[in-house]
PDB file of N, CA and C in Angstrom:
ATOM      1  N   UNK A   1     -38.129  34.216  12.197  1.00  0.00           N
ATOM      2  CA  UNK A   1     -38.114  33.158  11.207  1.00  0.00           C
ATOM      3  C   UNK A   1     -36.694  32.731  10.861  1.00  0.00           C
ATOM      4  N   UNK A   2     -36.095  33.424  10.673  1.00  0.00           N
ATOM      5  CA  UNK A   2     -34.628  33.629  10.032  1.00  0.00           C
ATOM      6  C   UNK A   2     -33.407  33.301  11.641  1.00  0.00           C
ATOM      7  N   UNK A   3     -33.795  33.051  12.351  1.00  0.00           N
ATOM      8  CA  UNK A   3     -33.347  33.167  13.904  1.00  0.00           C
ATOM      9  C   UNK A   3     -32.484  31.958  14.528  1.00  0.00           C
ATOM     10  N   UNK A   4     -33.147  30.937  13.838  1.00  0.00           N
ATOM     11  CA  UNK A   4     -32.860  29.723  13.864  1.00  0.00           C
ATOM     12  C   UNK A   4     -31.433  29.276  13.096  1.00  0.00           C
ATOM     13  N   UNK A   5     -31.151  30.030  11.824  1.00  0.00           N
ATOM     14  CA  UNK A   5     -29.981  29.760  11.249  1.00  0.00           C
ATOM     15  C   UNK A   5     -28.551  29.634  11.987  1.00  0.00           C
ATOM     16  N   UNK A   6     -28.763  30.401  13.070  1.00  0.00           N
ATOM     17  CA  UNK A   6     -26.713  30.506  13.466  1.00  0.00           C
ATOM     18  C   UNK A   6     -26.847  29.135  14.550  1.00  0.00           C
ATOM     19  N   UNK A   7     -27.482  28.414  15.038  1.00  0.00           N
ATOM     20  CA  UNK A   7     -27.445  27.166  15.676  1.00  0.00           C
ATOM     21  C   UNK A   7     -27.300  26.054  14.302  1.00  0.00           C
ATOM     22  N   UNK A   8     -28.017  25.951  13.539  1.00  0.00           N
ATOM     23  CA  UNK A   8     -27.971  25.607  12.514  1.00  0.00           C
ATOM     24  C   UNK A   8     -26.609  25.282  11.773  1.00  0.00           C
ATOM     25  N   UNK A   9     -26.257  26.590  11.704  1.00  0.00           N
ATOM     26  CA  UNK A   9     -25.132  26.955  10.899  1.00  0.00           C
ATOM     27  C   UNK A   9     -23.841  26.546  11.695  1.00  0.00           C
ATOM     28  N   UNK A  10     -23.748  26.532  13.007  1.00  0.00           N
ATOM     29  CA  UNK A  10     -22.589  26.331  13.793  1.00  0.00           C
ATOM     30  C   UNK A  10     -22.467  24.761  13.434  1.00  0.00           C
ATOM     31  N   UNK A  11     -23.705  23.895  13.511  1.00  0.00           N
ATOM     32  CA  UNK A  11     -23.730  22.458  13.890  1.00  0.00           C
ATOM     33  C   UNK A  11     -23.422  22.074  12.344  1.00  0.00           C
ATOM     34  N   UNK A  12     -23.817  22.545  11.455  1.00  0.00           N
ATOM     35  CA  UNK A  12     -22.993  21.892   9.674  1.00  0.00           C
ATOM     36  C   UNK A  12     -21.633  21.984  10.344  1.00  0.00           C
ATOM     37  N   UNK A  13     -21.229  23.598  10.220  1.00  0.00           N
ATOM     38  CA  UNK A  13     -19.729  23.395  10.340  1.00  0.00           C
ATOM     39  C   UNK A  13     -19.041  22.631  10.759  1.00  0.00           C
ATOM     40  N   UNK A  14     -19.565  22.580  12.524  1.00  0.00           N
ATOM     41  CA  UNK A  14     -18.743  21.157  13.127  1.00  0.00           C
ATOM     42  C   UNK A  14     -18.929  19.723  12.728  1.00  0.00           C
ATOM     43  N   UNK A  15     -19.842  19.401  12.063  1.00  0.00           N
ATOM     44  CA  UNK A  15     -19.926  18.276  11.474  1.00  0.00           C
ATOM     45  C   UNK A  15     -19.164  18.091  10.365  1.00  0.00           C
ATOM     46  N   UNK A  16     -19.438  19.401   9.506  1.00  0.00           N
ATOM     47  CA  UNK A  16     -18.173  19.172   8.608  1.00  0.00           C
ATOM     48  C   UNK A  16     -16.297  19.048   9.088  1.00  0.00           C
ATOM     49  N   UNK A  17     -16.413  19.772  10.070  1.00  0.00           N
ATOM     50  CA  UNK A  17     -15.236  19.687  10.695  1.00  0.00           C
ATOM     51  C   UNK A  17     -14.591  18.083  10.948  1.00  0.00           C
ATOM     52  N   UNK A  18     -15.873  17.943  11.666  1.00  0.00           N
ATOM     53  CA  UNK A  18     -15.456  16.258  12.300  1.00  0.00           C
ATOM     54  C   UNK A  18     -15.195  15.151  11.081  1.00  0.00           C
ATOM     55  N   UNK A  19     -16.107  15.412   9.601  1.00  0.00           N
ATOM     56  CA  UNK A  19     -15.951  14.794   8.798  1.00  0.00           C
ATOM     57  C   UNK A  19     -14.733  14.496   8.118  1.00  0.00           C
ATOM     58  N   UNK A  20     -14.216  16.090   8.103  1.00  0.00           N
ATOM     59  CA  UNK A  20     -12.759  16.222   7.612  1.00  0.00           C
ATOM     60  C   UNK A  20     -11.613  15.537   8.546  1.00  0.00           C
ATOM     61  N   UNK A  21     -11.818  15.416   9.811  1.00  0.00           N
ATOM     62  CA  UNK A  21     -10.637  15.227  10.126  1.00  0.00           C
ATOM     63  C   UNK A  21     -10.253  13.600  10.675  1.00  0.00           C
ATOM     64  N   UNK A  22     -12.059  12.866  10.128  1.00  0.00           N
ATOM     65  CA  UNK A  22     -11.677  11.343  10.412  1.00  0.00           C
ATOM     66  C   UNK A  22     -10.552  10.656   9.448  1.00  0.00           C
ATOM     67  N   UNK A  23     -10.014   9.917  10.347  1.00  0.00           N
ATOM     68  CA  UNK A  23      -8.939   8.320   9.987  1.00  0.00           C
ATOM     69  C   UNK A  23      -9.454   7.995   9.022  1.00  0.00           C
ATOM     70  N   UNK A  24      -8.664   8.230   7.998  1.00  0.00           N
ATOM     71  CA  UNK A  24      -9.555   7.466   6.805  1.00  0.00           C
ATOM     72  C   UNK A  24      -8.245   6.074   6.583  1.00  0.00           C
ATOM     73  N   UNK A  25      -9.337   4.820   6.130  1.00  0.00           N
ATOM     74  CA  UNK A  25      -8.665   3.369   5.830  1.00  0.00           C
ATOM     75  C   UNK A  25      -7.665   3.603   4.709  1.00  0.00           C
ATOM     76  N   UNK A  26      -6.751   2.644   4.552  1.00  0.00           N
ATOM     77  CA  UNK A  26      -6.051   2.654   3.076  1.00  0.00           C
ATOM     78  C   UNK A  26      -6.861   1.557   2.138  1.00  0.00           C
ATOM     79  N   UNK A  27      -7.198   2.256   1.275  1.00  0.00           N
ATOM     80  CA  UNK A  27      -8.009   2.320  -0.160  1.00  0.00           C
ATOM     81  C   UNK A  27      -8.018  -0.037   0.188  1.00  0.00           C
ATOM     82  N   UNK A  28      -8.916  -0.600  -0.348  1.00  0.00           N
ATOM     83  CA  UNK A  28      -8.861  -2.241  -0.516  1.00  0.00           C
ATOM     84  C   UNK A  28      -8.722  -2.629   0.980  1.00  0.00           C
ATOM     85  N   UNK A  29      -8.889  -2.205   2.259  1.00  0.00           N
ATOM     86  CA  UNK A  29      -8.303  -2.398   3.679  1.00  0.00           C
ATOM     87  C   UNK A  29      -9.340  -2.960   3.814  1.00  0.00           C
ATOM     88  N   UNK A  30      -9.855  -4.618   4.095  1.00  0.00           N
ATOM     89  CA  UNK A  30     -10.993  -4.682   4.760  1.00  0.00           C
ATOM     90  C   UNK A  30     -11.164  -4.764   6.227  1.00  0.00           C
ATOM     91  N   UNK A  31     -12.165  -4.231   6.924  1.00  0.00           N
ATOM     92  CA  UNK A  31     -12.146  -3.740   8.654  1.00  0.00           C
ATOM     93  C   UNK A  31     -11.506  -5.393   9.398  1.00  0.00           C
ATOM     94  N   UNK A  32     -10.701  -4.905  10.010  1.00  0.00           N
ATOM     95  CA  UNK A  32     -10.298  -6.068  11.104  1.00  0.00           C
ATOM     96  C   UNK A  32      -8.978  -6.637  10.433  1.00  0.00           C
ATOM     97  N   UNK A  33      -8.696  -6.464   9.213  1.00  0.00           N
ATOM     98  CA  UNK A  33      -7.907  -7.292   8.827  1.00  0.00           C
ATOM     99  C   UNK A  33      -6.402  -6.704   8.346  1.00  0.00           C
ATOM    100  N   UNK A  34      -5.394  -7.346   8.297  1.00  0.00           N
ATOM    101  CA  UNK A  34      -3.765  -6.799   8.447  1.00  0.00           C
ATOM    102  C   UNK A  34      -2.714  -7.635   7.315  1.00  0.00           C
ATOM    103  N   UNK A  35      -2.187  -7.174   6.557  1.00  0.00           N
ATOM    104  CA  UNK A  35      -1.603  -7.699   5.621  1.00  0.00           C
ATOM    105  C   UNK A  35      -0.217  -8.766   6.561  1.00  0.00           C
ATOM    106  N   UNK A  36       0.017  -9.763   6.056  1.00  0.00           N
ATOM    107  CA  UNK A  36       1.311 -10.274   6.719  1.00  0.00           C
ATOM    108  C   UNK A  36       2.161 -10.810   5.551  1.00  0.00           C
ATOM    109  N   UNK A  37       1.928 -10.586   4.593  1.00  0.00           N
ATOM    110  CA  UNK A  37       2.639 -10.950   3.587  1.00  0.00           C
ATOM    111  C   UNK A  37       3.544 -10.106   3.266  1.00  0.00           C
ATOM    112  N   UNK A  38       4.899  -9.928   2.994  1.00  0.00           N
ATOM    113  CA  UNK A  38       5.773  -9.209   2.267  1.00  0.00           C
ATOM    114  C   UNK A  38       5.559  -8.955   0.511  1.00  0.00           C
ATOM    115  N   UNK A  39       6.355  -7.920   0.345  1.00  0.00           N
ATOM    116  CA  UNK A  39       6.372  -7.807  -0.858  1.00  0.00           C
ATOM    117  C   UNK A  39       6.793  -9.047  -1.437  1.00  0.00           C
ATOM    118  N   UNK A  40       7.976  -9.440  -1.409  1.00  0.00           N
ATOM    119  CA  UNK A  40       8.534 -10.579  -1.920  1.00  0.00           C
ATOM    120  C   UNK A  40       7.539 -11.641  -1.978  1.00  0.00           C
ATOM    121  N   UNK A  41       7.102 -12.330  -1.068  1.00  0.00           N
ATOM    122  CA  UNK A  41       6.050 -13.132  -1.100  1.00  0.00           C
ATOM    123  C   UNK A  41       4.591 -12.922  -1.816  1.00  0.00           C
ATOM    124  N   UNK A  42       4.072 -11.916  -2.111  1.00  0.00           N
ATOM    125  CA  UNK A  42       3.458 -11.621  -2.757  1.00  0.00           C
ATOM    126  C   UNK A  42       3.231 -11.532  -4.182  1.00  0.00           C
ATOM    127  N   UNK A  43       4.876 -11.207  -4.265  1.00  0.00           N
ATOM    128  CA  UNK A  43       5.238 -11.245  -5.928  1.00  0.00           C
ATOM    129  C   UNK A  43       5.762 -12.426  -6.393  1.00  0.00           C
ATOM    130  N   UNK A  44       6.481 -13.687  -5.342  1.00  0.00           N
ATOM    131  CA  UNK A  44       6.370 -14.678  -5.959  1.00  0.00           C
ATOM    132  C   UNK A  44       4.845 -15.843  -5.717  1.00  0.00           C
ATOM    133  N   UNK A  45       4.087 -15.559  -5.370  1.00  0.00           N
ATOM    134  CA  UNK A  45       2.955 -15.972  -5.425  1.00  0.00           C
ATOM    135  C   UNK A  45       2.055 -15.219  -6.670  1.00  0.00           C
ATOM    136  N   UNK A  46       2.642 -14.225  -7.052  1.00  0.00           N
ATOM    137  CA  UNK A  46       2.120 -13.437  -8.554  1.00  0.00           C
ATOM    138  C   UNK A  46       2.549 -14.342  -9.645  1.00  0.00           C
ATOM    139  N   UNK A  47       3.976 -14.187  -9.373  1.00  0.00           N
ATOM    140  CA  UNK A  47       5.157 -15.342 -10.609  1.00  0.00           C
ATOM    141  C   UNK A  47       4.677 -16.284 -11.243  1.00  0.00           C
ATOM    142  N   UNK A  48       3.711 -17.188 -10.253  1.00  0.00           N
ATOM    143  CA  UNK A  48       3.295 -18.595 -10.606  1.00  0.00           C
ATOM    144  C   UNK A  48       1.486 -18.715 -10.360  1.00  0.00           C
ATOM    145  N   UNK A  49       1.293 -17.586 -10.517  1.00  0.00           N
ATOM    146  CA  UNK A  49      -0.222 -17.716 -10.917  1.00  0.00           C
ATOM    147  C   UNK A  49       0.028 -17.987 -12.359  1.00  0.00           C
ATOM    148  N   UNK A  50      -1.548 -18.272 -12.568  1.00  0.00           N
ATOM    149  CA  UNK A  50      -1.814 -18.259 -14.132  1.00  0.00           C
ATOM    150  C   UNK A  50      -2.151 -17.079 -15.099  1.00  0.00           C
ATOM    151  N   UNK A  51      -1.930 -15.700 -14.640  1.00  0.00           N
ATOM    152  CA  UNK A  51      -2.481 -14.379 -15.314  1.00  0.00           C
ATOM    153  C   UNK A  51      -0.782 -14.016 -16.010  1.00  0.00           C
ATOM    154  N   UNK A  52      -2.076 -13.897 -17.208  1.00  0.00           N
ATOM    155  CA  UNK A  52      -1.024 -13.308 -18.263  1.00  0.00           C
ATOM    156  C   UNK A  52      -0.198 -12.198 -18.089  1.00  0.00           C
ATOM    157  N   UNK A  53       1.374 -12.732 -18.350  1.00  0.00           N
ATOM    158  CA  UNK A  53       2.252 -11.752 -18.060  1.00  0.00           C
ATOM    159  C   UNK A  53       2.719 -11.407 -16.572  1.00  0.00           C
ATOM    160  N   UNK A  54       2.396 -12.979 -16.045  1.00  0.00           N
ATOM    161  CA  UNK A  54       3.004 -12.704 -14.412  1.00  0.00           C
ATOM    162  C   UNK A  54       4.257 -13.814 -14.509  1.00  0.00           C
ATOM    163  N   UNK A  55       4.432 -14.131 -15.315  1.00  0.00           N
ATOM    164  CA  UNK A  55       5.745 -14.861 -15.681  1.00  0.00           C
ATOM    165  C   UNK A  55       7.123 -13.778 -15.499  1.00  0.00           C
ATOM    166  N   UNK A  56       6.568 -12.719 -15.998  1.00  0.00           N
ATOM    167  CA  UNK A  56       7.723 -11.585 -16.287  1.00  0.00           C
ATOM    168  C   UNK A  56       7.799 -10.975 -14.708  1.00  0.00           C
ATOM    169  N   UNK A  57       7.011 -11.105 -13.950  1.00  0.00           N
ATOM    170  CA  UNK A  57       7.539 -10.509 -12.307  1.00  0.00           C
ATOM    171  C   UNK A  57       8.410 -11.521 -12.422  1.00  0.00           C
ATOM    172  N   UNK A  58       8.267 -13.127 -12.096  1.00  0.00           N
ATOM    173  CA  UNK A  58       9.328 -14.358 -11.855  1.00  0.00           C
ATOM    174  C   UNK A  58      10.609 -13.468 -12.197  1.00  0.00           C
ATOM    175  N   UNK A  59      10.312 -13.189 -13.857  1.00  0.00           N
ATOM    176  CA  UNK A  59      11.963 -13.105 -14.297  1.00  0.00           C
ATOM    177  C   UNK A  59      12.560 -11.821 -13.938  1.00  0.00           C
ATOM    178  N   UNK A  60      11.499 -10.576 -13.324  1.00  0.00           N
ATOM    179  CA  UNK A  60      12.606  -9.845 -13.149  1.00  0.00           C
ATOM    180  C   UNK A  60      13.007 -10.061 -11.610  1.00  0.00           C
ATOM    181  N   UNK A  61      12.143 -10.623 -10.667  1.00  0.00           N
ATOM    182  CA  UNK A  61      12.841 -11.235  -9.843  1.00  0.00           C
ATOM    183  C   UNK A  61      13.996 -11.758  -9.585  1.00  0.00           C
ATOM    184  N   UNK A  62      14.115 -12.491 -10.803  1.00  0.00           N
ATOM    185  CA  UNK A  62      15.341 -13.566 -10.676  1.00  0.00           C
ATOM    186  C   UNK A  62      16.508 -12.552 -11.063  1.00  0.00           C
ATOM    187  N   UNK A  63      16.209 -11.813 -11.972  1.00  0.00           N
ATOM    188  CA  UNK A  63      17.170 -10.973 -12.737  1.00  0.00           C
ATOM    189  C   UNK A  63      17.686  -9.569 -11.304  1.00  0.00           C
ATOM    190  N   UNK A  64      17.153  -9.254 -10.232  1.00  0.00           N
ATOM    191  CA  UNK A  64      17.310  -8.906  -9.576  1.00  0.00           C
ATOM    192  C   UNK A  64      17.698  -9.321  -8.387  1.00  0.00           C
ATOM    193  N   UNK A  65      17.659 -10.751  -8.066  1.00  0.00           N
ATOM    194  CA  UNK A  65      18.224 -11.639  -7.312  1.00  0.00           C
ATOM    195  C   UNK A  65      19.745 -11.764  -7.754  1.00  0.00           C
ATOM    196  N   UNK A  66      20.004 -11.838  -9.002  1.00  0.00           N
ATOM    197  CA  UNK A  66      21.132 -11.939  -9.855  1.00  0.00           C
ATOM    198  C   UNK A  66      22.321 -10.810  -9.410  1.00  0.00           C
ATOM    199  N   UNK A  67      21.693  -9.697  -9.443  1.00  0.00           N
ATOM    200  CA  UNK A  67      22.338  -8.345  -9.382  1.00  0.00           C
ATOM    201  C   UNK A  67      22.771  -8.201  -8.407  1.00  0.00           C
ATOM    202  N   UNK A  68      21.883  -8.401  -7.429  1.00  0.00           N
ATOM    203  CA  UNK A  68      21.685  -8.349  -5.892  1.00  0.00           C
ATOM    204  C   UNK A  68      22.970  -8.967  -5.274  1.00  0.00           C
ATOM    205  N   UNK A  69      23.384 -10.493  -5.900  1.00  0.00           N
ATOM    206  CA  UNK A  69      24.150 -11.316  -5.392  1.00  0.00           C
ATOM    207  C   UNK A  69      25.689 -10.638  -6.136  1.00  0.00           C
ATOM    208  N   UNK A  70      25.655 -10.236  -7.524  1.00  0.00           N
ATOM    209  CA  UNK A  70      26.642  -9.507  -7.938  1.00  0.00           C
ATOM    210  C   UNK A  70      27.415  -8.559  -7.438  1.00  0.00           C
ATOM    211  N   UNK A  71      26.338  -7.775  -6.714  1.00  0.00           N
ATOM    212  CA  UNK A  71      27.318  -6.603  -5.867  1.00  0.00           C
ATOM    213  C   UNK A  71      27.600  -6.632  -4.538  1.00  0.00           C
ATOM    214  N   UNK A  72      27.013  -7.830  -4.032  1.00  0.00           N
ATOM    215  CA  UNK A  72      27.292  -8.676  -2.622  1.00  0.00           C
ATOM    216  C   UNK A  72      28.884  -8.906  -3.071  1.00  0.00           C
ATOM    217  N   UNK A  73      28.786 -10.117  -3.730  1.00  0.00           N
ATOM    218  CA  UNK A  73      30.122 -10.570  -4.201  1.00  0.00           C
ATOM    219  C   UNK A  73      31.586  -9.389  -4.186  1.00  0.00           C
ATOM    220  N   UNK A  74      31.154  -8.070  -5.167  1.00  0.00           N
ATOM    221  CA  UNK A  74      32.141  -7.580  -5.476  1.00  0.00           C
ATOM    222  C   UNK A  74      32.251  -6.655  -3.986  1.00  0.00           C
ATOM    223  N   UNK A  75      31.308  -6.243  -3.162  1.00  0.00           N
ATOM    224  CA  UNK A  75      31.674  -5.734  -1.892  1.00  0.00           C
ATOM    225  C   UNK A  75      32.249  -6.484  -1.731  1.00  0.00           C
ATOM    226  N   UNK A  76      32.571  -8.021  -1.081  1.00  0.00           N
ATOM    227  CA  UNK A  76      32.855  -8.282  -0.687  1.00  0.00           C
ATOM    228  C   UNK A  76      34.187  -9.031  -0.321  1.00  0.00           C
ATOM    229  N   UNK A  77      34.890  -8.537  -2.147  1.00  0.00           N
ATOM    230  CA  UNK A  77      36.459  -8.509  -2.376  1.00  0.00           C
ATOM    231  C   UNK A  77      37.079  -7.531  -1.677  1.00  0.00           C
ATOM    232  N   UNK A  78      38.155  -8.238  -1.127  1.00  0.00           N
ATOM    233  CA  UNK A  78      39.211  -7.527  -0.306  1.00  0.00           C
ATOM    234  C   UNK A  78      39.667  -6.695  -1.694  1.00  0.00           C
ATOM    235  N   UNK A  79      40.601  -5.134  -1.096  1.00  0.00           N
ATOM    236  CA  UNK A  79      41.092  -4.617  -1.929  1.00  0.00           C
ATOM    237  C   UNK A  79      42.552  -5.015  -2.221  1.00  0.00           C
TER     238      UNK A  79
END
């Protein structure tokens, strides 16, 4: 009666095995499809939506564009 278990028992395991060790998607991935957007582009297409408080990506954008160009500049004084 009891005889049947270790065939049984082998075939969970490996199934569990196989379960564990599938490719899993990244989380929102729908099948077939591939992001081509950059960050940047993404966040200024956030900037100028209409959801509240996407004004403030714009500005720290800009405010980091700012910085960005600041320490371009000062590299780029001769000593």
């Amino acid at each position: 009666m009891f005889r049947s278990r270790g065939p049984v028992l082998v075939s969970l395991v490996l199934s569990l095995a196989l379960v564990a060790c599938k490719e899993k998607e990244p989380r929102g991935a729908a099948v077939g499809t591939t992001d081509t957007l950059t960050e940047r582009e993404r966040n200024d297409m956030l900037s100028t939506s209409g959801i509240p408080g996407a004004s403030g990506v714009g500005a720290a954008m800009r405010a980091a564009d700012a910085t960005s160009g600041g320490i371009r500049a000062a590299d780029s004084v001769a000593p």
